[in-house]
C-alpha atoms as a PDB file:
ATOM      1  CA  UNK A   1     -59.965-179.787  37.043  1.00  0.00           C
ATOM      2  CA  UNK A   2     -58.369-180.166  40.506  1.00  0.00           C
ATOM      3  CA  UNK A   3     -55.967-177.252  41.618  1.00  0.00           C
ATOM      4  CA  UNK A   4     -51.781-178.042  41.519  1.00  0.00           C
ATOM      5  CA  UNK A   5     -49.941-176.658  44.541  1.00  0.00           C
ATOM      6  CA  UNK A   6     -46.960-178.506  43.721  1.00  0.00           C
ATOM      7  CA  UNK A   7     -44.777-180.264  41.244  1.00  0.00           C
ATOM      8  CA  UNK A   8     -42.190-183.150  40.832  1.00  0.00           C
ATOM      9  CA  UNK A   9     -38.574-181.327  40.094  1.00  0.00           C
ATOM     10  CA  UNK A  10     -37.994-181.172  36.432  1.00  0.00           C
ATOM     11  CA  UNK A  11     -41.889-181.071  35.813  1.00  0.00           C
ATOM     12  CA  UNK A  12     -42.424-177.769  33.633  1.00  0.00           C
ATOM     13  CA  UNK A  13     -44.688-175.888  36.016  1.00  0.00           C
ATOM     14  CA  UNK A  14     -45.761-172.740  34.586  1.00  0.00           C
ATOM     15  CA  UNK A  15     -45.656-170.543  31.677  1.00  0.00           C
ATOM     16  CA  UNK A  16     -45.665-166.535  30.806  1.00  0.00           C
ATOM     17  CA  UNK A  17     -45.243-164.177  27.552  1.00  0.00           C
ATOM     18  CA  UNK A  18     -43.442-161.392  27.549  1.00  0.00           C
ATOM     19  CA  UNK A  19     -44.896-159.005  25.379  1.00  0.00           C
ATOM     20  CA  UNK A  20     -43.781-155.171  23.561  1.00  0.00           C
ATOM     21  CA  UNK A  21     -47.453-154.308  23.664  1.00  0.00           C
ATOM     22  CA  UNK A  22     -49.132-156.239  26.553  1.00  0.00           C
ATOM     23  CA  UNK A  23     -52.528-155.382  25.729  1.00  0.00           C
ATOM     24  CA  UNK A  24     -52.949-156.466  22.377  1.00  0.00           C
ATOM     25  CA  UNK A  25     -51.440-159.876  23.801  1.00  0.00           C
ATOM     26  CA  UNK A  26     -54.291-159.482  26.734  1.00  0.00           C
ATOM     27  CA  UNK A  27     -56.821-158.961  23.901  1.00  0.00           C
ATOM     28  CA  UNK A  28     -55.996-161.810  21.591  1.00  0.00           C
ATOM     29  CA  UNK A  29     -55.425-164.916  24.331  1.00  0.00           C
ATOM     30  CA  UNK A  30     -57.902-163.278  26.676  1.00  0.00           C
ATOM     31  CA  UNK A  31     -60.433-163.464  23.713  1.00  0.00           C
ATOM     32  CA  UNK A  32     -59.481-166.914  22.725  1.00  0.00           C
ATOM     33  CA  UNK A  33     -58.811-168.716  25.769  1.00  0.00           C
ATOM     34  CA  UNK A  34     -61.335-167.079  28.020  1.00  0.00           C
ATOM     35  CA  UNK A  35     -58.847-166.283  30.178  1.00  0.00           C
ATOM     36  CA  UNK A  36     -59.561-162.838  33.339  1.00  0.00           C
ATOM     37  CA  UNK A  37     -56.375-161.132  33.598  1.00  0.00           C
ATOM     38  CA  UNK A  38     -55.151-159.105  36.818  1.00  0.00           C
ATOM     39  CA  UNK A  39     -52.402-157.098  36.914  1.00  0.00           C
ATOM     40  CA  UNK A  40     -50.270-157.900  40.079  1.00  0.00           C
ATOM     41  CA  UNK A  41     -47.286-155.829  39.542  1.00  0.00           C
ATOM     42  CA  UNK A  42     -47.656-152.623  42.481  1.00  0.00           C
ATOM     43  CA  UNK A  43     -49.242-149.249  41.173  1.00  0.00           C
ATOM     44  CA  UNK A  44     -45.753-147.609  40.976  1.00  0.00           C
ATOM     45  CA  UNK A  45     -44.105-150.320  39.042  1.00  0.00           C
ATOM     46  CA  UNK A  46     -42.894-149.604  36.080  1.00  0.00           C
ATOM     47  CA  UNK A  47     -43.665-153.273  34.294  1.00  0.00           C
ATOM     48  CA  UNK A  48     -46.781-155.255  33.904  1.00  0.00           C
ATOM     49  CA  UNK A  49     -47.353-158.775  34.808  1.00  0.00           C
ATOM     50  CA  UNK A  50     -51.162-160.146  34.478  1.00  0.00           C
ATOM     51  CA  UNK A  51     -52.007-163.017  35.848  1.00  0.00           C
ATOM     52  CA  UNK A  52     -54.571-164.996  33.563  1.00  0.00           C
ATOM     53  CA  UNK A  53     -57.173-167.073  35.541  1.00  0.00           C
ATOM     54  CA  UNK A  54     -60.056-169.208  34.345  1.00  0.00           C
ATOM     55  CA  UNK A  55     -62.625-170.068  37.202  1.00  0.00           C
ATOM     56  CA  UNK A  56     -60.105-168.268  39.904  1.00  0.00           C
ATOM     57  CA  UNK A  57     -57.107-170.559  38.681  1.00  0.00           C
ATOM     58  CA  UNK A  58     -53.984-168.916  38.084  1.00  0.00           C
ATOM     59  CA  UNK A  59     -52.928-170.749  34.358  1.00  0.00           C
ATOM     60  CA  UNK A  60     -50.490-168.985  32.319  1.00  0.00           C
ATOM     61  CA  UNK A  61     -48.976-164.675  32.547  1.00  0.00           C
ATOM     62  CA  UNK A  62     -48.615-161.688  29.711  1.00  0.00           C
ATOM     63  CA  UNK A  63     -45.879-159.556  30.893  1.00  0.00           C
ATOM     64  CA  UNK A  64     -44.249-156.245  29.351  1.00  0.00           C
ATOM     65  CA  UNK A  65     -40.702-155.780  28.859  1.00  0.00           C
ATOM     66  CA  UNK A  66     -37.726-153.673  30.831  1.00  0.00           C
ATOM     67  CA  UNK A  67     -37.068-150.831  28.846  1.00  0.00           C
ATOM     68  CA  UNK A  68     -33.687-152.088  28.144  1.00  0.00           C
ATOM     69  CA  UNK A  69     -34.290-155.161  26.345  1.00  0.00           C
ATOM     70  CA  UNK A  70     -34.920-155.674  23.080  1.00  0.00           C
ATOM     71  CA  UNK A  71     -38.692-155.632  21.901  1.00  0.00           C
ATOM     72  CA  UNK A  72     -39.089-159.287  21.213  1.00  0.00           C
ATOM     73  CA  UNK A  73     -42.527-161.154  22.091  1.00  0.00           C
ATOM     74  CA  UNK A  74     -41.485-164.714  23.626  1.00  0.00           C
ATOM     75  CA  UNK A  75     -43.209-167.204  25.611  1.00  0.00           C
ATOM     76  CA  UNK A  76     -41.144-168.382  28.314  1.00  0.00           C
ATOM     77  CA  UNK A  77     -41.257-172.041  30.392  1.00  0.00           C
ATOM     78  CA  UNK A  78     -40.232-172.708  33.919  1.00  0.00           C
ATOM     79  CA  UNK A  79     -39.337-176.048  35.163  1.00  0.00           C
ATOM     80  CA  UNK A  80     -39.878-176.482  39.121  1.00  0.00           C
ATOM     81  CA  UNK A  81     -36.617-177.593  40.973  1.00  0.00           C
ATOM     82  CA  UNK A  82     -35.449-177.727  44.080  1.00  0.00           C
ATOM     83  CA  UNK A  83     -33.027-174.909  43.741  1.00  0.00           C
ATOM     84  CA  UNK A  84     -32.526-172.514  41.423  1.00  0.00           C
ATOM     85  CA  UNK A  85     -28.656-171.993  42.439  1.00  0.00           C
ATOM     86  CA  UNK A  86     -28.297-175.753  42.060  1.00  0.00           C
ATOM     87  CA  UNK A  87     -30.077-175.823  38.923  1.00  0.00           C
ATOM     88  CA  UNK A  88     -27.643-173.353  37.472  1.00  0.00           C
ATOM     89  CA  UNK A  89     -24.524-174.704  38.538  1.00  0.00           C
ATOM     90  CA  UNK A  90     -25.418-178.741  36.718  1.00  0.00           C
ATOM     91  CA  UNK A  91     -26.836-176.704  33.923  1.00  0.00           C
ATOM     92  CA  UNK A  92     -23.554-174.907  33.358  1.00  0.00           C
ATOM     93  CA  UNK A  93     -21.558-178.558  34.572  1.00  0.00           C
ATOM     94  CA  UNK A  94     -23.545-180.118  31.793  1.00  0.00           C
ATOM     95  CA  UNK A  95     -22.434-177.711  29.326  1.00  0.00           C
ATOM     96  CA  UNK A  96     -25.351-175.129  29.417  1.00  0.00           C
ATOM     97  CA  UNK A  97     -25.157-171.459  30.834  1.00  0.00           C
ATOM     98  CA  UNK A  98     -26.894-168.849  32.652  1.00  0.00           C
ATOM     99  CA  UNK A  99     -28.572-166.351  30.616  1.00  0.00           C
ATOM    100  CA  UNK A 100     -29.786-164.664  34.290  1.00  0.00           C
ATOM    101  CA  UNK A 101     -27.821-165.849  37.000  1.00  0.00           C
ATOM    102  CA  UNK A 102     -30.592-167.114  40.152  1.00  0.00           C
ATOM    103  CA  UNK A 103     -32.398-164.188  41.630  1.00  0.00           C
ATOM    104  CA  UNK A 104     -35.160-163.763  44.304  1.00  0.00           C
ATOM    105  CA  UNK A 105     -38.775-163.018  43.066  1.00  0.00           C
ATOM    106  CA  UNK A 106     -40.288-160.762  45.620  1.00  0.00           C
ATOM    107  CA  UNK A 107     -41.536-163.330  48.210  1.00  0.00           C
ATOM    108  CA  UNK A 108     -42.826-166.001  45.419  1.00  0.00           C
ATOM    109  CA  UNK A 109     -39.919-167.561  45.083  1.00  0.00           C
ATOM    110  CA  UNK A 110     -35.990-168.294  43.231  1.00  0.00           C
ATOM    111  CA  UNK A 111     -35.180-168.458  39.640  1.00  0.00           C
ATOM    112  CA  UNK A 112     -32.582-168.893  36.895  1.00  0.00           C
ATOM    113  CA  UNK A 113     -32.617-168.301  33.339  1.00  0.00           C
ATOM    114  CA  UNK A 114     -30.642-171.159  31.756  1.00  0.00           C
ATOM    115  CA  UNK A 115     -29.523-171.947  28.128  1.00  0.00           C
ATOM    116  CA  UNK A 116     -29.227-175.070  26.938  1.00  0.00           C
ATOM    117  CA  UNK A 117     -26.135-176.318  24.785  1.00  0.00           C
ATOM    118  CA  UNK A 118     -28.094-175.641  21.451  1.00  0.00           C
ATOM    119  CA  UNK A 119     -29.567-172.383  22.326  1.00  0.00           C
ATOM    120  CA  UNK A 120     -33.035-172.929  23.850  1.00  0.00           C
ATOM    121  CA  UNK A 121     -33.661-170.971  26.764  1.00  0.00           C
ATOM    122  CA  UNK A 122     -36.121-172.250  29.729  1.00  0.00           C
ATOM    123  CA  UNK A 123     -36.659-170.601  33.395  1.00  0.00           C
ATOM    124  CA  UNK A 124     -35.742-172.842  36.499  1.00  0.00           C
ATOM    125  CA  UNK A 125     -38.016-171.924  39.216  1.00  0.00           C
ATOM    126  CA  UNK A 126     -37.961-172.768  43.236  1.00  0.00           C
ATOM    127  CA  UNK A 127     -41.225-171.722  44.857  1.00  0.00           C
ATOM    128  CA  UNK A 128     -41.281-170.185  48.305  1.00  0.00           C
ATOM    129  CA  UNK A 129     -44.365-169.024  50.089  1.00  0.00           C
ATOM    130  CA  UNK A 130     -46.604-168.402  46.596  1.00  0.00           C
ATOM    131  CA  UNK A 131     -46.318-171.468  44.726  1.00  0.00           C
ATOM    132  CA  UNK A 132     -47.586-171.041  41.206  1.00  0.00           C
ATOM    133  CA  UNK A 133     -50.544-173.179  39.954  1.00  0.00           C
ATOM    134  CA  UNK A 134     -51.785-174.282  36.505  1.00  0.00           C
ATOM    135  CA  UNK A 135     -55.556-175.325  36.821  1.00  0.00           C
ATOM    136  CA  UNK A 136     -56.847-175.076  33.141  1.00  0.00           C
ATOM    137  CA  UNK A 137     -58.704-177.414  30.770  1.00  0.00           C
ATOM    138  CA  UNK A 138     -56.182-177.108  28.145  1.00  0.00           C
ATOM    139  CA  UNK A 139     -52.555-178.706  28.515  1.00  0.00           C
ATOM    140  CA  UNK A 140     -49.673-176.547  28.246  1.00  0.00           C
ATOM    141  CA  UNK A 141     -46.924-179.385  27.186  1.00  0.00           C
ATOM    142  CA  UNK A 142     -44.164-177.290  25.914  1.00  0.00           C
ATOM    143  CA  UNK A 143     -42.065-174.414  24.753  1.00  0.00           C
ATOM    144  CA  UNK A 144     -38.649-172.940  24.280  1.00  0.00           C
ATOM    145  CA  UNK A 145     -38.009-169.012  23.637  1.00  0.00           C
ATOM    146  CA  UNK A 146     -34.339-167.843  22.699  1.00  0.00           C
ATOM    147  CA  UNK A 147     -32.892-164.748  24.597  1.00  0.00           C
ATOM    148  CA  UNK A 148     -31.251-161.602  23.450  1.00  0.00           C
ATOM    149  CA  UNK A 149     -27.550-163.534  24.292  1.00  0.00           C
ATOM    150  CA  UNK A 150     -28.468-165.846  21.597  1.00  0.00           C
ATOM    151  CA  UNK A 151     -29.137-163.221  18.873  1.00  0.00           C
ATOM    152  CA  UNK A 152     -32.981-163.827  19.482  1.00  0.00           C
ATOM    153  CA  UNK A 153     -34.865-162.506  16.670  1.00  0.00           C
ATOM    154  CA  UNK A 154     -38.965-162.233  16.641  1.00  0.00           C
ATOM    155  CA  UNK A 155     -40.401-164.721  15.184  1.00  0.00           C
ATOM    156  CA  UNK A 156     -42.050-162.950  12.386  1.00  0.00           C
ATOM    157  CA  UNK A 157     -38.477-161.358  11.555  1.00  0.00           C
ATOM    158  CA  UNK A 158     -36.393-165.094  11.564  1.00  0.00           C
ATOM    159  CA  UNK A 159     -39.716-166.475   9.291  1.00  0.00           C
ATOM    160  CA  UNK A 160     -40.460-168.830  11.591  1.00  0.00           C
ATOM    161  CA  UNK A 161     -41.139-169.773  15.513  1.00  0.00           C
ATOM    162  CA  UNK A 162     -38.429-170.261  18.137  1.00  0.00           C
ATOM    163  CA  UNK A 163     -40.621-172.630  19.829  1.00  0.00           C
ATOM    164  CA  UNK A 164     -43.904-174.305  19.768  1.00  0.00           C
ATOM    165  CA  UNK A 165     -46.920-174.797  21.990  1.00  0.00           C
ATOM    166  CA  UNK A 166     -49.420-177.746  22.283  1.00  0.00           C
ATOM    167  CA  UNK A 167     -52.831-177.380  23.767  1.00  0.00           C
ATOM    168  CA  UNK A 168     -55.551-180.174  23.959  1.00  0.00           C
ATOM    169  CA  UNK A 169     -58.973-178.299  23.820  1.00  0.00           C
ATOM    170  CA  UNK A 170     -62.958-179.255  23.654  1.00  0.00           C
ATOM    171  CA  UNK A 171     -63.243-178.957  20.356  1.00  0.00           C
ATOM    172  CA  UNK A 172     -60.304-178.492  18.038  1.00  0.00           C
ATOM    173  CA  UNK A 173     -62.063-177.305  15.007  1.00  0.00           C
ATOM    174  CA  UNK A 174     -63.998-174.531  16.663  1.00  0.00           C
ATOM    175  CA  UNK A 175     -60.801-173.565  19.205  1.00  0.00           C
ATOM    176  CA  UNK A 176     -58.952-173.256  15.749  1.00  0.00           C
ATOM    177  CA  UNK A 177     -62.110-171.375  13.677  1.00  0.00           C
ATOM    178  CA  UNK A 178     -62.162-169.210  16.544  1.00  0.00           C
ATOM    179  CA  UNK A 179     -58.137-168.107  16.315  1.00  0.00           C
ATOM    180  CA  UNK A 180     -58.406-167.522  12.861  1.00  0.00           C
ATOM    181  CA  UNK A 181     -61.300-165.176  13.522  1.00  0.00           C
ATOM    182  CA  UNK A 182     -58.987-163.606  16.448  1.00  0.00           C
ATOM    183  CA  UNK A 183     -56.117-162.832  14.201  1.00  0.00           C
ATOM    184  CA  UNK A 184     -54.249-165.934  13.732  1.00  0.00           C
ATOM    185  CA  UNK A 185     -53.475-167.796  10.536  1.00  0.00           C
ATOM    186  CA  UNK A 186     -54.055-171.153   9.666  1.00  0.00           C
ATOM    187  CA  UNK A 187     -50.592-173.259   9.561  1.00  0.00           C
ATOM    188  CA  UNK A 188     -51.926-176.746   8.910  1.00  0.00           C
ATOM    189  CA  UNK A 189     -55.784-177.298   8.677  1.00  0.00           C
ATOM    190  CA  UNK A 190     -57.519-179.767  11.112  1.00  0.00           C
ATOM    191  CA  UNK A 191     -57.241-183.114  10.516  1.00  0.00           C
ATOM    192  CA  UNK A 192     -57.778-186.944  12.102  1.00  0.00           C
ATOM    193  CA  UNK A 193     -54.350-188.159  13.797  1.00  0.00           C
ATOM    194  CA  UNK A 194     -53.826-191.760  13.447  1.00  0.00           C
ATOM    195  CA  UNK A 195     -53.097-191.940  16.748  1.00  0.00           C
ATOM    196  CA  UNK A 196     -56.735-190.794  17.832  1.00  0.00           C
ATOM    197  CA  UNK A 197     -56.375-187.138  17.982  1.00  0.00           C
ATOM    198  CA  UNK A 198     -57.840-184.327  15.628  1.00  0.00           C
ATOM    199  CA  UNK A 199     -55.320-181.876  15.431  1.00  0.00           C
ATOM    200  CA  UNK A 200     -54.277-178.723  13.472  1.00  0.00           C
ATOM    201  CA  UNK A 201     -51.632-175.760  13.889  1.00  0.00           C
ATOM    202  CA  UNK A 202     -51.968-172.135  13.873  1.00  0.00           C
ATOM    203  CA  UNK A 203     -49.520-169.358  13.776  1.00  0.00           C
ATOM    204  CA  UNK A 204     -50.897-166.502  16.706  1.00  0.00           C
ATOM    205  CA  UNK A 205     -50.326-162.586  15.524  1.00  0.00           C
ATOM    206  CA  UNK A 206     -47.089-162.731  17.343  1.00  0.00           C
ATOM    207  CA  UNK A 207     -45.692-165.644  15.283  1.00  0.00           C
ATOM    208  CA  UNK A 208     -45.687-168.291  17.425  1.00  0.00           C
ATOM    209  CA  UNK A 209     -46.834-171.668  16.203  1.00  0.00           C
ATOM    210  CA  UNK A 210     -49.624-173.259  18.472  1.00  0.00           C
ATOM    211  CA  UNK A 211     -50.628-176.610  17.868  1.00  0.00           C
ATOM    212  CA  UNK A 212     -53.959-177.389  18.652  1.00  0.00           C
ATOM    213  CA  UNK A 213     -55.540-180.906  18.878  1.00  0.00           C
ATOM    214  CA  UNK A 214     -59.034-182.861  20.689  1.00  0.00           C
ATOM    215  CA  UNK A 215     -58.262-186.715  21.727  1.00  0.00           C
ATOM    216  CA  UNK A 216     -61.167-188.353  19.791  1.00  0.00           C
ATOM    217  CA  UNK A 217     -60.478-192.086  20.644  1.00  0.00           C
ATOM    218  CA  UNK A 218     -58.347-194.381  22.375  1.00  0.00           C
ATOM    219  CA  UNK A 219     -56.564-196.485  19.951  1.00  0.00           C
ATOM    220  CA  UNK A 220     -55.334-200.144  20.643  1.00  0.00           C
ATOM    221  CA  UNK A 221     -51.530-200.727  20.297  1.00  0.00           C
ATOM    222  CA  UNK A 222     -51.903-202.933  17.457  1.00  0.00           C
ATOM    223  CA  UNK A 223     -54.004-201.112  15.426  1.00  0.00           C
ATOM    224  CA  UNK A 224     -51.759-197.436  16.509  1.00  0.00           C
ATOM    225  CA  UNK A 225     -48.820-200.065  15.017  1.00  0.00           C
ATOM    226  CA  UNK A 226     -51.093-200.462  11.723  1.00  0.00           C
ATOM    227  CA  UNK A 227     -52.506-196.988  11.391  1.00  0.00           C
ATOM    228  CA  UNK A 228     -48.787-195.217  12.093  1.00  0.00           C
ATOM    229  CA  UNK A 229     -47.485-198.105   9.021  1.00  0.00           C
ATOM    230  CA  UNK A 230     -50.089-197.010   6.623  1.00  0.00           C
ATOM    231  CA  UNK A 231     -49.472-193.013   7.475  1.00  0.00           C
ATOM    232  CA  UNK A 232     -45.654-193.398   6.620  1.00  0.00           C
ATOM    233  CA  UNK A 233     -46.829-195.029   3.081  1.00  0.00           C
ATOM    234  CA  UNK A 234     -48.974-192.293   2.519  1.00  0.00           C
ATOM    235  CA  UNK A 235     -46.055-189.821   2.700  1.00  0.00           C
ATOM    236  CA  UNK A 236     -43.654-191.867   0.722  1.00  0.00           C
END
């Protein structure tokens, strides 16, 4: 796939995981995605951030976590903007707040942690001289972590996810036999969409649901109209 140096504002744009134990988070996506990890973070640096790459492209991070915050395993979205001080202050004008008020990242760029009204937390990020780029065969669509100011639990401890991943992949039903092998559990089993994907869920050994799904066919409108009327009977 071609290489991304840049992004519309309000386009999600990237995507990390910060993680208690970093390399058992290295060992299960790295395993499953084929992802090459580098650690970017100086020698004397007391955190970790890996970058994961597949074919030299930079596509998603596992990071640890400062010592003082709590232990919880999260993955974390950034939208691209503009500016990250702007971004803050019509987040908090539109009734949302700042979890982390906008900082610099070393030369890479600006960001702000921002909550939205309900809860959901999201990262607003303003490149600078390092842009980050997504250049990966599967497509990251979305994701929403909560944060330790909204009583952010781990997922395995609330019983449930605080937010949801989608990837499109080769070939659903081996992606998904593969997880399973990894460590993962099997949420929904694979099955034919009506709308002309194959698609299944799993829950990853951090408890984070991951949907995973292969477009099999294109489907007409009219017949999408037909398919979607007979899938609502058969739930009635």
């Amino acid at each position: 796939m071609p290489e991304r140096d840049g992004y519309i504002p309000g386009v999600p744009c990237w995507v990390d995981t910060s993680q208690p134990d970093p390399q058992a988070a290295l060992d299960f996506y790295g395993g499953l995605f084929g992802w090459e990890f580098e650690d970017v973070m100086p020698p004397d640096s007391p955190g970790k951030y890996f970058i994961a790459r597949i074919r030299g492209g930079d596509v998603a991070a596992v990071g640890s976590i400062p010592e003082a915050a709590p232990p919880l395993a999260m993955w974390n979205t950034y939208v691209w903007v503009e500016s990250a001080d702007d971004a803050a202050a019509k987040a908090k004008e539109a009734g949302g707040s700042a979890v982390m008020e906008p900082f610099d990242v070393m030369d890479a760029g600006r960001m702000a942690v921002l909550m939205d009204p309900e809860g959901a937390v999201f990262c607003a990020w303003q490149a600078k001289e390092n842009e980050f780029r997504l250049s990966t065969p599967t497509n990251i669509i979305g994701g929403t972590s909560a944060s330790p100011k909204a009583s952010a639990k781990p997922p395995k401890e609330l019983g449930g996810t605080s937010m949801g991943l989608f990837l499109y992949v080769d070939d659903v039903d081996a992606f998904v036999k593969q997880a399973v092998d990894a460590g993962a559990t099997l949420a929904t089993p694979v099955d034919d969409m009506f709308w002309g994907d194959r698609s299944g869920k799993i829950t990853d050994p951090f408890g984070h649901e991951w949907q995973i799904a292969t477009h099999v066919e294109d489907v007409p409108p009219e017949e999408m109209a037909e398919r979607a009327k007979d899938a609502m009977a058969s739930m009635a």
